[in-house]
C-alpha atoms as a PDB file:
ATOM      1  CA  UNK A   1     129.020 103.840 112.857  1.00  0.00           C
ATOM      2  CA  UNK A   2     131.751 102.776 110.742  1.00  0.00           C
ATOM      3  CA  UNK A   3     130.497  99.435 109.663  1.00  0.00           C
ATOM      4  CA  UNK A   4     131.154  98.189 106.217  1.00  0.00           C
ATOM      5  CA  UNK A   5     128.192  97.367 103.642  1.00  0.00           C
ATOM      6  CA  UNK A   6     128.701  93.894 104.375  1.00  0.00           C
ATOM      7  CA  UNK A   7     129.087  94.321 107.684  1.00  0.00           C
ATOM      8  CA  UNK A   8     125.658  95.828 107.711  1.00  0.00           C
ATOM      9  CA  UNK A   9     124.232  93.530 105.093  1.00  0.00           C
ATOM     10  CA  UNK A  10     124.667  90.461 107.813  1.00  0.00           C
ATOM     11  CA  UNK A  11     123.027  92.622 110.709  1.00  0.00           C
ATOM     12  CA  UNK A  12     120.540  93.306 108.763  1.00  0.00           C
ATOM     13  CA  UNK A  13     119.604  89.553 108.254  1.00  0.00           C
ATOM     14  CA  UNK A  14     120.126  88.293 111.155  1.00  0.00           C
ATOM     15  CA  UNK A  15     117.312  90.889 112.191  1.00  0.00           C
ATOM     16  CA  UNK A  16     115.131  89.899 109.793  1.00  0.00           C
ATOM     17  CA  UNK A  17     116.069  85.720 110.527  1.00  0.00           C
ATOM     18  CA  UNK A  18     115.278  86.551 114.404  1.00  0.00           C
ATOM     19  CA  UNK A  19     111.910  88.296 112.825  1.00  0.00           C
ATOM     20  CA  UNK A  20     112.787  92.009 115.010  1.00  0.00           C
ATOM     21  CA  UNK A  21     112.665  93.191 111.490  1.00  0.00           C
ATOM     22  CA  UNK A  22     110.829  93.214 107.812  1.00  0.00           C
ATOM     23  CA  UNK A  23     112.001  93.787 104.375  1.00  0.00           C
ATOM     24  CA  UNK A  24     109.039  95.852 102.754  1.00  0.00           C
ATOM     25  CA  UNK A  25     108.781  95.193  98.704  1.00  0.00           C
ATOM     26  CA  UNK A  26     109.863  98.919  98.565  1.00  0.00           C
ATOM     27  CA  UNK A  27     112.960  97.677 100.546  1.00  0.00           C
ATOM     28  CA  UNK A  28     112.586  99.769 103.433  1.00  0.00           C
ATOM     29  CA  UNK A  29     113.296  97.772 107.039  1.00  0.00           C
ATOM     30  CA  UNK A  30     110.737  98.304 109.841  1.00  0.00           C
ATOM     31  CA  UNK A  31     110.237  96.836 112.860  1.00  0.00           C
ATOM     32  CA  UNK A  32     108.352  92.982 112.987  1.00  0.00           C
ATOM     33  CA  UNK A  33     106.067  91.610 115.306  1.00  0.00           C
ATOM     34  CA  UNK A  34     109.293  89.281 116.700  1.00  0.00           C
ATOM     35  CA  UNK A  35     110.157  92.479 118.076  1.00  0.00           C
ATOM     36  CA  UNK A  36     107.686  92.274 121.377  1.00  0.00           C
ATOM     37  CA  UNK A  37     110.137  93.059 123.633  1.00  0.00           C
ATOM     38  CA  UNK A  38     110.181  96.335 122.287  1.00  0.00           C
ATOM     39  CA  UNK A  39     106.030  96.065 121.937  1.00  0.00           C
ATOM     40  CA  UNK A  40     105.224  99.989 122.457  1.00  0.00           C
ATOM     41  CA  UNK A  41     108.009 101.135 120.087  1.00  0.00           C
ATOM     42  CA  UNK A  42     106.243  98.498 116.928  1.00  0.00           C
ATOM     43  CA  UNK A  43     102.842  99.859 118.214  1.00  0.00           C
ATOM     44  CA  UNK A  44     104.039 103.772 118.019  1.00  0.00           C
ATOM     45  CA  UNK A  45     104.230 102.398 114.369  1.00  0.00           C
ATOM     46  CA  UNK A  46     100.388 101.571 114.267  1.00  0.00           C
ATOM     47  CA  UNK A  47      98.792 104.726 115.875  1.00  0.00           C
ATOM     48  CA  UNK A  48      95.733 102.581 114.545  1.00  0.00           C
ATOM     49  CA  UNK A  49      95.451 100.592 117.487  1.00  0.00           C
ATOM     50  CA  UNK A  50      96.111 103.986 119.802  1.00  0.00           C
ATOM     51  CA  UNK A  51      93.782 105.979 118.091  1.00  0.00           C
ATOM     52  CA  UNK A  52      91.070 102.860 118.222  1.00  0.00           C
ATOM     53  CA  UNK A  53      91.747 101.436 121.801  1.00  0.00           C
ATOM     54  CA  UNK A  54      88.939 102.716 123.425  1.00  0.00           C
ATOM     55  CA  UNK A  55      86.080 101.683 120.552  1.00  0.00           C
ATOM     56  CA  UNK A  56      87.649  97.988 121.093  1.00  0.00           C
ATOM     57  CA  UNK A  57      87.156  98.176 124.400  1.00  0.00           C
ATOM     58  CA  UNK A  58      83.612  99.266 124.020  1.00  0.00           C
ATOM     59  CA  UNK A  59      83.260  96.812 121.253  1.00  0.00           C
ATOM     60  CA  UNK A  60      84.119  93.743 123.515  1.00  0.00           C
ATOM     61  CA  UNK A  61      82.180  94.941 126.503  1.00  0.00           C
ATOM     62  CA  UNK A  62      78.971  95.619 123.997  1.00  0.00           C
ATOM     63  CA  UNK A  63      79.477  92.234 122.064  1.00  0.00           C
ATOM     64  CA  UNK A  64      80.760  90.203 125.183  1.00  0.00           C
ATOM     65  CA  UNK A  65      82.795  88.631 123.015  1.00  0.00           C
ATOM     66  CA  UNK A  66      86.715  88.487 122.411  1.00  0.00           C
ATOM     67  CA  UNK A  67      87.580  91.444 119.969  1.00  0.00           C
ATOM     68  CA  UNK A  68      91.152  91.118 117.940  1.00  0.00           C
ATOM     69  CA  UNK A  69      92.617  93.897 115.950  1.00  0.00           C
ATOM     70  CA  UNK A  70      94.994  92.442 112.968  1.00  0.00           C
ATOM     71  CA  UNK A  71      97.211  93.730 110.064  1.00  0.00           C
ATOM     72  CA  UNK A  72      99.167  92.418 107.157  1.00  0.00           C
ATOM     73  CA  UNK A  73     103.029  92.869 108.103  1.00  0.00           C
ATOM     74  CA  UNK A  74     104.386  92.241 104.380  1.00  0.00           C
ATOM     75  CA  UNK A  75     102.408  88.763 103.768  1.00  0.00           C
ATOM     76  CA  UNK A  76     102.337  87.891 107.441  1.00  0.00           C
ATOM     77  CA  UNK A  77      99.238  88.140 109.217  1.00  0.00           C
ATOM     78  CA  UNK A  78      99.477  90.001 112.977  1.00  0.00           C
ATOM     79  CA  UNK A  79      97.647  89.806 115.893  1.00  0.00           C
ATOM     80  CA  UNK A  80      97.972  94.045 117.182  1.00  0.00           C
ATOM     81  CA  UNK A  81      96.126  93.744 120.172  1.00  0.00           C
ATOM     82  CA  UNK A  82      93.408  91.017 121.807  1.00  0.00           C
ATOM     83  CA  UNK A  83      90.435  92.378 123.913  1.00  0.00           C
ATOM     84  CA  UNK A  84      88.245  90.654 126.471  1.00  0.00           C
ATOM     85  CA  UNK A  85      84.915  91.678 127.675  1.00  0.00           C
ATOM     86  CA  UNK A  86      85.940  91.548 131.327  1.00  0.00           C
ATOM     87  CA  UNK A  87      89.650  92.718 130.697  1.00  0.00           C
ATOM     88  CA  UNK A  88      90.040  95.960 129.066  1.00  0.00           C
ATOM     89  CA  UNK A  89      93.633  96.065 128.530  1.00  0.00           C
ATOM     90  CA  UNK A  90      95.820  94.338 125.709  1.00  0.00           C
ATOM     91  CA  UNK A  91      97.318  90.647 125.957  1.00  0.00           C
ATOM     92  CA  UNK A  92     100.538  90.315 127.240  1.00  0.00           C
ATOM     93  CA  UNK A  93     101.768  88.944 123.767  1.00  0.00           C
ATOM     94  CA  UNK A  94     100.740  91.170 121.952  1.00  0.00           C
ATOM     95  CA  UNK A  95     101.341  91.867 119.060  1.00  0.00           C
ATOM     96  CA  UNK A  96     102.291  88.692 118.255  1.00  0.00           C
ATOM     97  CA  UNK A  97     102.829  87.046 114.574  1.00  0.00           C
ATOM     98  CA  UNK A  98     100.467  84.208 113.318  1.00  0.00           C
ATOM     99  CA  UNK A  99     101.923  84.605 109.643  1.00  0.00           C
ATOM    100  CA  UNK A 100      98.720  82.739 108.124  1.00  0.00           C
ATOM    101  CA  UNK A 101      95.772  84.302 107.095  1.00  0.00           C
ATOM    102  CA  UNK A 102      93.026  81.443 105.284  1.00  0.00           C
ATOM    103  CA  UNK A 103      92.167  79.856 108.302  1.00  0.00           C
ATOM    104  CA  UNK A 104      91.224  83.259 110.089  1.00  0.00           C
ATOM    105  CA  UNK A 105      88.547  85.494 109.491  1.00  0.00           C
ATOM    106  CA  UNK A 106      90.515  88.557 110.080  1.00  0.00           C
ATOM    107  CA  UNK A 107      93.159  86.961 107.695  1.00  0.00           C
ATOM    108  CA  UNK A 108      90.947  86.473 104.764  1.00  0.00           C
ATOM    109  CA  UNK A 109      89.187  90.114 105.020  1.00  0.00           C
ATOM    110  CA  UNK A 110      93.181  91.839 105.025  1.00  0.00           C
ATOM    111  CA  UNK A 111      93.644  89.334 101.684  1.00  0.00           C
ATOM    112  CA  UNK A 112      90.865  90.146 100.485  1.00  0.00           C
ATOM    113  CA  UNK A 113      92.466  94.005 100.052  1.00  0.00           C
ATOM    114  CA  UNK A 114      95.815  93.093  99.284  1.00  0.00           C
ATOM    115  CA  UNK A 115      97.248  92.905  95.860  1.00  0.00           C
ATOM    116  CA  UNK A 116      97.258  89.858  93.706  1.00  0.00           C
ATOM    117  CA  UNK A 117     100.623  89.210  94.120  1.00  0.00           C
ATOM    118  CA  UNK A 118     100.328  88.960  97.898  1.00  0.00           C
ATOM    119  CA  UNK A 119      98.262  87.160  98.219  1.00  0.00           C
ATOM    120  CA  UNK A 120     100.009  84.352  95.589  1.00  0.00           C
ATOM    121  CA  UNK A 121     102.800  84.683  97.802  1.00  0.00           C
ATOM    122  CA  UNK A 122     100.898  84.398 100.749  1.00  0.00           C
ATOM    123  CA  UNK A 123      99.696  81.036  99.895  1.00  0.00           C
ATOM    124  CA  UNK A 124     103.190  80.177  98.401  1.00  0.00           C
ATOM    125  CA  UNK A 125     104.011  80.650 102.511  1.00  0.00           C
ATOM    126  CA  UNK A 126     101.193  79.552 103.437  1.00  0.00           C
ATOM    127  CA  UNK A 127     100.142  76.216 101.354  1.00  0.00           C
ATOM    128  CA  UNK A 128      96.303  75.532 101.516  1.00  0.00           C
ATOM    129  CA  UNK A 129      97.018  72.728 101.733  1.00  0.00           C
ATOM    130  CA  UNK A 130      97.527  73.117 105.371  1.00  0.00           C
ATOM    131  CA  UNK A 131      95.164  76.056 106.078  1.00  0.00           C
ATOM    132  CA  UNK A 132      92.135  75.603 103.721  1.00  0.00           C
ATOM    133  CA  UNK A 133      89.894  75.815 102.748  1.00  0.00           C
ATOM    134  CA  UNK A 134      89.603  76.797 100.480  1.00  0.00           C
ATOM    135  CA  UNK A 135      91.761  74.158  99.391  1.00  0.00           C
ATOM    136  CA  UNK A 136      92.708  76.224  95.935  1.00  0.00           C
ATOM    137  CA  UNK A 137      93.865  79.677  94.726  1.00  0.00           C
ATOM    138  CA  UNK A 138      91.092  80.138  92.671  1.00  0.00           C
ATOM    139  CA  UNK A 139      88.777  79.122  95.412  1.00  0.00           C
ATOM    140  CA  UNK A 140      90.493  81.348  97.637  1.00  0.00           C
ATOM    141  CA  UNK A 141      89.822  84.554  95.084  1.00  0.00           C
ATOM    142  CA  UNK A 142      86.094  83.498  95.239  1.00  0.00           C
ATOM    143  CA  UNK A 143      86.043  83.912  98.648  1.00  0.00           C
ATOM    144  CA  UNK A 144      88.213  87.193  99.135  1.00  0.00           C
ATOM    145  CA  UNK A 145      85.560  88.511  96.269  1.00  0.00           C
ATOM    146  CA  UNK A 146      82.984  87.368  98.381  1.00  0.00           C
ATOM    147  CA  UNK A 147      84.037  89.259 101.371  1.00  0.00           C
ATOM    148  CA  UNK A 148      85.143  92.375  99.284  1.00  0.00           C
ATOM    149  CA  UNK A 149      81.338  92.146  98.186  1.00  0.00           C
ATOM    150  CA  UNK A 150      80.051  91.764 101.560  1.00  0.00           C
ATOM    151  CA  UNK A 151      81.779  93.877 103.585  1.00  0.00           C
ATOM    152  CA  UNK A 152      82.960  91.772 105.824  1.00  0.00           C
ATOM    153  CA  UNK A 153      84.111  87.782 106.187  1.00  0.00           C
ATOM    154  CA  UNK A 154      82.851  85.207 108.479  1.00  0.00           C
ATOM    155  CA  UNK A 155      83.959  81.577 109.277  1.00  0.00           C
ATOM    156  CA  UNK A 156      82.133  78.688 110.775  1.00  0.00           C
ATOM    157  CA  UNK A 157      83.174  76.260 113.401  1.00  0.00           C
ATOM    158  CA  UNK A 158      80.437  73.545 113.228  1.00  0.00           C
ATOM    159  CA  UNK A 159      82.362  71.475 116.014  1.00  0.00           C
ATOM    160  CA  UNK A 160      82.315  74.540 118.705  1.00  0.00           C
ATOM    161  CA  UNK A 161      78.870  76.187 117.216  1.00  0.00           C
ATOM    162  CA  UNK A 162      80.989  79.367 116.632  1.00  0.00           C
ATOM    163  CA  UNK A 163      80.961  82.071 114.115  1.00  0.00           C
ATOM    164  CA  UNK A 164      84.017  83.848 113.413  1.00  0.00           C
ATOM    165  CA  UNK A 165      83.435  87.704 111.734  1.00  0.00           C
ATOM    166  CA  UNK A 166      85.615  90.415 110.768  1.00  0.00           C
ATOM    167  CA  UNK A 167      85.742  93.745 108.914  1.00  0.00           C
ATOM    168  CA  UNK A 168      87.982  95.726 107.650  1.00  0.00           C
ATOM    169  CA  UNK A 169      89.066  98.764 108.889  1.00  0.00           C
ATOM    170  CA  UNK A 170      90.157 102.181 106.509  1.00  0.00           C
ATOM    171  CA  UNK A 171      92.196 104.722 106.791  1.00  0.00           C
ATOM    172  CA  UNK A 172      90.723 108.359 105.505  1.00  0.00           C
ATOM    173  CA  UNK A 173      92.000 107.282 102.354  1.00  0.00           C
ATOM    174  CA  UNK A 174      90.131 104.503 102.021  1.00  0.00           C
ATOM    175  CA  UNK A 175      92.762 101.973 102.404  1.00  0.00           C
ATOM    176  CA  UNK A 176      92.162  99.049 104.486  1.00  0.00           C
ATOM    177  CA  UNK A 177      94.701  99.355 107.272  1.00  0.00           C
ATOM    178  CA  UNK A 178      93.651  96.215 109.586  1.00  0.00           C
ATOM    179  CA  UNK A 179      90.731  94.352 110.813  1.00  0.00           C
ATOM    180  CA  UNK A 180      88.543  93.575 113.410  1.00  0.00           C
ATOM    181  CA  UNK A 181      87.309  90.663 114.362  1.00  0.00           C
ATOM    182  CA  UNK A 182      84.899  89.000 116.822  1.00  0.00           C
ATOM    183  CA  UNK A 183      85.545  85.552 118.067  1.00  0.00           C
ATOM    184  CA  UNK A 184      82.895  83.135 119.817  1.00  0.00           C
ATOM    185  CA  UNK A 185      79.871  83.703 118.353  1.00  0.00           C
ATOM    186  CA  UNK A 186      76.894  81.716 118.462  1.00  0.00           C
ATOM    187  CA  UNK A 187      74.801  81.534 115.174  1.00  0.00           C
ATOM    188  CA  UNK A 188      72.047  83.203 116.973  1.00  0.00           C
ATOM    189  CA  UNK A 189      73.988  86.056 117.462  1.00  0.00           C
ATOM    190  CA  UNK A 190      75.101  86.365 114.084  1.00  0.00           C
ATOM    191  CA  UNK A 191      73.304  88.942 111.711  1.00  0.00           C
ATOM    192  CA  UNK A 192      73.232  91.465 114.918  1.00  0.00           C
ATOM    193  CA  UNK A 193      76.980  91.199 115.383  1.00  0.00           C
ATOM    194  CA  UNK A 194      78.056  91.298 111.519  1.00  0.00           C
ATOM    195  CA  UNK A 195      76.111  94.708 111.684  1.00  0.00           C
ATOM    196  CA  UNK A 196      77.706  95.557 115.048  1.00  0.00           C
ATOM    197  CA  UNK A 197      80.981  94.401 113.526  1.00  0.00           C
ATOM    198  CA  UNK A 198      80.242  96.448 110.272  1.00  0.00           C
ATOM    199  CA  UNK A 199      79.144  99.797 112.040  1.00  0.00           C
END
């Protein structure tokens, strides 16, 4: 294209200030969830959520409950895709970038199988201060050992008698790829939908 190395250097971060694109630690650039305007192109980058759309949807209408498909984009949580019981086809802002992870139960089952060091730098983003709790790091590993443990991660919402649950969800390799979660759920509902959830 004929652009200088500085040139491209400043393209390059403006992308990545206007969030269309992320700096991976092996420093290769794909596309970010600021992108959204070019939605189908970031999702032909997660054939996850093609290959899965149709257990979601099944999910949701099963559950009756809001079903939510999320990944780790670097240390940024991301919503994929959002399904309704009564509206089978993805949000119109989706996917769409939360960036913290503690205060959802999706969030803490992807840090639960990140690395160490993303998840310090998560919270370094992210202080717990404003998202806990857990309302320390060390707390924090408790819990993502607790979910690793359990298979899946749950949080309560005393104030709007809601359960929150999620699980991850592997590749053939056995990496954890993303996770699903299950929003508005009453505690009587709760041990059938963690093994709904888990299944």
């Amino acid at each position: 294209l004929g652009i200088s190395m500085s040139g491209t250097l400043k393209i390059m971060n403006t992308l990545m200030a206007l969030e269309m694109i992320a700096r991976r630690s092996n420093k290769e650039f794909v596309l970010a969830s600021g992108c959204c305007r070019y939605a189908r192109a970031y999702l032909r980058q997660n054939s996850l959520l093609e290959q899965a759309r149709d257990d979601l949807v099944a999910f949701a209408e099963k559950t009756q409950c809001r079903v939510n498909l999320s990944a780790l984009e670097d240390i940024h949580h991301v919503s994929l895709a959002v399904f309704e019981c009564d509206k089978p086809q993805l949000y119109e802002d989706a996917p769409r970038r939360i960036g913290a992870a503690v205060h959802l139960a999706t969030g803490r089952v992807l840090l639960a199988h990140a690395s160490s060091e993303t998840v310090k730098r998560h919270v370094k983003a992210y202080p717990l201060s404003h998202y806990g709790p857990p309302s320390t790091l060390a707390e924090l590993r408790r819990e993502l050992a607790r979910i690793r443990e359990n298979g899946c991660g749950t949080i309560v919402n005393p104030e709007r008698n809601m359960i929150f649950v999620a699980a991850p969800v592997k590749v053939l390799s056995g990496r954890v790829a993303a996770a699903v979660g299950v929003h508005a759920v009453t505690p009587a509902d709760i041990d059938g939908l963690i093994e709904e959830t888990l299944a």
